[in-house]
C-alpha atoms as a PDB file:
ATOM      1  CA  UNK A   1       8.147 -22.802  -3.195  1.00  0.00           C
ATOM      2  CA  UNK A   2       8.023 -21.984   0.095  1.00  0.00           C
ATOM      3  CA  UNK A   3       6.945 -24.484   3.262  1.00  0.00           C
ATOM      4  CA  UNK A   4       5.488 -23.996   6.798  1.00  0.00           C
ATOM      5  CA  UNK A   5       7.515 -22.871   9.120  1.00  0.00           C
ATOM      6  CA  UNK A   6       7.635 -22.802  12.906  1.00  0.00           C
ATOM      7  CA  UNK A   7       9.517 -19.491  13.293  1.00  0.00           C
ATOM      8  CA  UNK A   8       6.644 -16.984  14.185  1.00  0.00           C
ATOM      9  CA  UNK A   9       6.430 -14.042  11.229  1.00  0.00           C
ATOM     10  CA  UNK A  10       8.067 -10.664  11.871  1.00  0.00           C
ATOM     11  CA  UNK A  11       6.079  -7.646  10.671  1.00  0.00           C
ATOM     12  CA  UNK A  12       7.365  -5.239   8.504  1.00  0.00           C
ATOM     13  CA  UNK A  13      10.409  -7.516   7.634  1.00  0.00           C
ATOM     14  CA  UNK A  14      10.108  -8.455   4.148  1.00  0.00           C
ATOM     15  CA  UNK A  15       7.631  -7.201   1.376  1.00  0.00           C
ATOM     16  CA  UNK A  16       6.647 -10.411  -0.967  1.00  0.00           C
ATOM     17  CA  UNK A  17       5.486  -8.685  -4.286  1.00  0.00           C
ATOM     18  CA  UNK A  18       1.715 -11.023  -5.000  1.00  0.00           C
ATOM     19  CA  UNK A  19      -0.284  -8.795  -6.535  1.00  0.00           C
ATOM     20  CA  UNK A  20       0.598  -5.873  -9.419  1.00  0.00           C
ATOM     21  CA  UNK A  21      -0.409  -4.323 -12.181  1.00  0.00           C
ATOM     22  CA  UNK A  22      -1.510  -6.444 -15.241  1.00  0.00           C
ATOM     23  CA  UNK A  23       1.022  -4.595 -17.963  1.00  0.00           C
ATOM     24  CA  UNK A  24      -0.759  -6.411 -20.466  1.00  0.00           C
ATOM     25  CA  UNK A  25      -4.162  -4.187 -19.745  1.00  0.00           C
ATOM     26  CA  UNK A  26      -2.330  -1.527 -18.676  1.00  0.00           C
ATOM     27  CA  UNK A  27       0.620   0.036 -20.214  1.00  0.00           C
ATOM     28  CA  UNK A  28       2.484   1.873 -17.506  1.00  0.00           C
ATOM     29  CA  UNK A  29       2.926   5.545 -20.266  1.00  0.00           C
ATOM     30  CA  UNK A  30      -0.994   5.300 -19.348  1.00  0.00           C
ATOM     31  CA  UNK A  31       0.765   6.693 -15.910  1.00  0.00           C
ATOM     32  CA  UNK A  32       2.946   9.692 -17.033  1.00  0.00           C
ATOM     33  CA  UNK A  33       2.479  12.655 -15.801  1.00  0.00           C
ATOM     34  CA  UNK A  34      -0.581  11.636 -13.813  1.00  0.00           C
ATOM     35  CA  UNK A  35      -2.045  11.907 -10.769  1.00  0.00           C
ATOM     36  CA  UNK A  36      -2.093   8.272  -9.246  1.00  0.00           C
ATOM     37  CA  UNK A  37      -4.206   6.833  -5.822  1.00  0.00           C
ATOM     38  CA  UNK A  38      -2.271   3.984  -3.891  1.00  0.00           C
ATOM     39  CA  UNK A  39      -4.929   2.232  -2.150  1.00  0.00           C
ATOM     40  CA  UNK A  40      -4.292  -0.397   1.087  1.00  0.00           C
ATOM     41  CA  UNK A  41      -6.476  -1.124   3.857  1.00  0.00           C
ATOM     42  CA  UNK A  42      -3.767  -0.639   6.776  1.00  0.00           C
ATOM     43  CA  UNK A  43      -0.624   1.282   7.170  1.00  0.00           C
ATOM     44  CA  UNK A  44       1.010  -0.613  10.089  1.00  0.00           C
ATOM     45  CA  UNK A  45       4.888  -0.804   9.667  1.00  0.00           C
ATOM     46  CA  UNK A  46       4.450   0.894   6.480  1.00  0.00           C
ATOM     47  CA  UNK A  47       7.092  -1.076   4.645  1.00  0.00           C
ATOM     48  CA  UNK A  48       4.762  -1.703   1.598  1.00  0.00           C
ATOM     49  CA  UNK A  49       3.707   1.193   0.933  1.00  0.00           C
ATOM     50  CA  UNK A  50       7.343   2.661   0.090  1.00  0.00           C
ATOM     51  CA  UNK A  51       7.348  -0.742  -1.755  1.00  0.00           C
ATOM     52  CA  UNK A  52       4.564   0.659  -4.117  1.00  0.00           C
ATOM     53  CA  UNK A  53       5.621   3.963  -4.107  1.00  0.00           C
ATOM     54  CA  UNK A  54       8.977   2.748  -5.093  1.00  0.00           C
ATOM     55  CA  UNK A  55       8.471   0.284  -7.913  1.00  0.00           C
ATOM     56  CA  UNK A  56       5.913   2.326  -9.246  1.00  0.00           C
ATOM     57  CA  UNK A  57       7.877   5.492  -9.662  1.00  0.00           C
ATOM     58  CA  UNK A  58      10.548   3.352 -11.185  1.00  0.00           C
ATOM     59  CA  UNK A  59       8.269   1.625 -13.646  1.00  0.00           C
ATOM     60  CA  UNK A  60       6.436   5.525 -14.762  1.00  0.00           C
ATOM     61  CA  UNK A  61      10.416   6.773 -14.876  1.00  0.00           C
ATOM     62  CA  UNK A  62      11.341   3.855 -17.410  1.00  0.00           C
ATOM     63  CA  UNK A  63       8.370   4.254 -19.125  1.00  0.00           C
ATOM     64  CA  UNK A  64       8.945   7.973 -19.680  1.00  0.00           C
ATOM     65  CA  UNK A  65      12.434   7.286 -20.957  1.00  0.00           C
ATOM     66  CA  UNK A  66      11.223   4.809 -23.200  1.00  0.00           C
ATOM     67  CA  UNK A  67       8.607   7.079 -24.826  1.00  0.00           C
ATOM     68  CA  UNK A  68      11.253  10.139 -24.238  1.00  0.00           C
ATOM     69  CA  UNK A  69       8.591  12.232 -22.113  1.00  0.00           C
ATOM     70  CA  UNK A  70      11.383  12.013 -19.139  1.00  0.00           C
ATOM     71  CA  UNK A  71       9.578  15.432 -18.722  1.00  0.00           C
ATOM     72  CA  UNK A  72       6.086  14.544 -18.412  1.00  0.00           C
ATOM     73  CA  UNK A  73       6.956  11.792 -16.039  1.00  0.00           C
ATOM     74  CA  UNK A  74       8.871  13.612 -13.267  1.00  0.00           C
ATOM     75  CA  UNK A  75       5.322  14.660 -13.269  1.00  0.00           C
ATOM     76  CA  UNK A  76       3.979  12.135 -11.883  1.00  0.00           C
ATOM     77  CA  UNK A  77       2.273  12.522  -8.722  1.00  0.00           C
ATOM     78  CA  UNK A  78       1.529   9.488  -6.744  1.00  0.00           C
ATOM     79  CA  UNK A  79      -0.531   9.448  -3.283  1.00  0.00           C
ATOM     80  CA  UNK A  80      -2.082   7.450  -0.952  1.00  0.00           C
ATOM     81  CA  UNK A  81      -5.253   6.466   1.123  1.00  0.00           C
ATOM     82  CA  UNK A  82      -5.288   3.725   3.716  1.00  0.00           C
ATOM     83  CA  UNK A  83      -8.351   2.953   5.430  1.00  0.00           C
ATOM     84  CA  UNK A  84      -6.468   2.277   9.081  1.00  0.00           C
ATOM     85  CA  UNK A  85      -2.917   3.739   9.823  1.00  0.00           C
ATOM     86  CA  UNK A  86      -1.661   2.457  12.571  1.00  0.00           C
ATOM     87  CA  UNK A  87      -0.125   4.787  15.156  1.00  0.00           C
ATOM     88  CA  UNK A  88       3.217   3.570  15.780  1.00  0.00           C
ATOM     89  CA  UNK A  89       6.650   4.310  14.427  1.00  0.00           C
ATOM     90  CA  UNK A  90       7.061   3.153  10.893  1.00  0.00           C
ATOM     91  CA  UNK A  91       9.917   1.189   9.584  1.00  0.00           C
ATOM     92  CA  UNK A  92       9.455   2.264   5.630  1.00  0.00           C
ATOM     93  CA  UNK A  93       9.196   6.034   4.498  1.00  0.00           C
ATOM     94  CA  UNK A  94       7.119   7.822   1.404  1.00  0.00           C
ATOM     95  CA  UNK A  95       8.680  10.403  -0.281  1.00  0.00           C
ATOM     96  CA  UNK A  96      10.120  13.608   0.842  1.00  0.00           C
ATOM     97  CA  UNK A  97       6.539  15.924   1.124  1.00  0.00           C
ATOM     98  CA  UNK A  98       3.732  12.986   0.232  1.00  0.00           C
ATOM     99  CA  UNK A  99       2.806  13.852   3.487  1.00  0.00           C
ATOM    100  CA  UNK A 100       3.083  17.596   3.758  1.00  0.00           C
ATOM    101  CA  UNK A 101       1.677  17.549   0.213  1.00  0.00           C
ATOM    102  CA  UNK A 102      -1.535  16.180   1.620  1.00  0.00           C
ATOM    103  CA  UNK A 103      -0.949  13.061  -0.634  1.00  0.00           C
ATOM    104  CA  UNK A 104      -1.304  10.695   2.382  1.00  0.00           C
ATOM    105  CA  UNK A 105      -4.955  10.197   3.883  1.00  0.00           C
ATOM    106  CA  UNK A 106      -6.350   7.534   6.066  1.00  0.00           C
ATOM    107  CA  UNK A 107      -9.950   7.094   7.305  1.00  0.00           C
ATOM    108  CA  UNK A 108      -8.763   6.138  10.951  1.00  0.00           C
ATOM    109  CA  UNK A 109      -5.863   6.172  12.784  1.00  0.00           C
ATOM    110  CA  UNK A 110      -5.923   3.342  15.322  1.00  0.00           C
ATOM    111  CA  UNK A 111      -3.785   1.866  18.119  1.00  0.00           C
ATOM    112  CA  UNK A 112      -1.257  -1.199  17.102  1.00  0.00           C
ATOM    113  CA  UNK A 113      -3.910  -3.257  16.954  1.00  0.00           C
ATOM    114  CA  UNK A 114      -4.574  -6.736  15.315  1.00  0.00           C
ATOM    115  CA  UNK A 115      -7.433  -5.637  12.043  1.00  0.00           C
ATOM    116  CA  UNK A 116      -9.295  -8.509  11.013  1.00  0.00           C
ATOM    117  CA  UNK A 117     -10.986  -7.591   7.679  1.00  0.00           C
ATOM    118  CA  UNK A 118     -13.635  -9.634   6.305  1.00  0.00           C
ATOM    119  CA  UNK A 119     -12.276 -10.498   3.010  1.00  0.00           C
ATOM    120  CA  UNK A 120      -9.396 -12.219   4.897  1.00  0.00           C
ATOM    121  CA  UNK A 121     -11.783 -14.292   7.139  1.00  0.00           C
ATOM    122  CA  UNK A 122     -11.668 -18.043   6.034  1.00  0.00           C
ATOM    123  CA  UNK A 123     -15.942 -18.305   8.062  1.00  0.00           C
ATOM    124  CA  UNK A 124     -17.507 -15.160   7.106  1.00  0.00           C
ATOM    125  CA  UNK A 125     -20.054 -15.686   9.569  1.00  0.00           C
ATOM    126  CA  UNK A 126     -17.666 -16.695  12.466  1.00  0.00           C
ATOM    127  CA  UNK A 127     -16.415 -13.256  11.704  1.00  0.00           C
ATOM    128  CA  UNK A 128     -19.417 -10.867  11.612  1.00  0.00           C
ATOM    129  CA  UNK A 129     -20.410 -12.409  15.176  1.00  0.00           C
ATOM    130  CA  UNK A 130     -16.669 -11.589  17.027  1.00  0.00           C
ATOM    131  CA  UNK A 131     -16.964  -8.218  15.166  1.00  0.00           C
ATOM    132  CA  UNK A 132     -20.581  -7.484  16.451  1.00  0.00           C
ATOM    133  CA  UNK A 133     -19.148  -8.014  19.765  1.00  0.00           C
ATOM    134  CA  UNK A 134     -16.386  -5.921  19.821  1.00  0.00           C
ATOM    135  CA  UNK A 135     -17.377  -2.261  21.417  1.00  0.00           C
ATOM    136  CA  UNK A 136     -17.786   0.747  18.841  1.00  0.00           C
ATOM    137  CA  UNK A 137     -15.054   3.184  18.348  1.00  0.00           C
END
């Protein structure tokens, strides 16, 4: 358990695995040899999307060796669309050629900018009145 802290949070610092797959609707050999979408609404220090990338390669690769289709599952081609990346120099990396591959998109590419998206606001309405008066990009 963790408890409040006064120490202001460093981005980019530590990835805190809260959400995955559900293994027990999804068996990861669904995976192998297939082409697989990362999805994330902003690329900022970009430390969890190697994260992803990471444990998810590892978790097809065991599950190829488990079925023995180590073949099919070097395969495996995993990309990735962000809706904001944020242009700045990023602290995590994706694979040698994601990006040369054209397996990295992003809707936008924005300054380092604070993104407040509406699923995180805690007063929708609060939120759609700051955003209306923010100018248009």
């Amino acid at each position: 358990a963790s408890s409040p802290s006064s120490a202001p949070e460093t981005a980019g610092t530590i990835v805190t695995r809260t959400q995955w797959l559900d293994l027990s609707s999804l068996e990861m050999a669904n995976l192998i040899g297939k082409r697989v979408l990362i999805v994330d609404e902003v690329d900022d220090t970009r430390t969890t999307l190697e994260y992803a990338v990471r444990e998810l390669q590892k978790d097809v690769e065991a599950a190829a060796e488990q079925q023995g289709r180590q073949e099919e599952g070097g395969r495996t081609k995993f990309s990735v669309f962000v809706l904001h990346n944020k242009e700045k120099v990023k602290r995590g990396r994706l694979p040698d050629g994601m990006v040369q591959e054209g397996r990295y998109a992003a809707a936008r590419t924005v300054g380092d900018v604070w993104i407040c998206y509406p699923w995180e606001a805690t007063d929708i309405d609060e939120h759609d009145r700051l955003a209306a008066q923010q100018p248009q990009t």
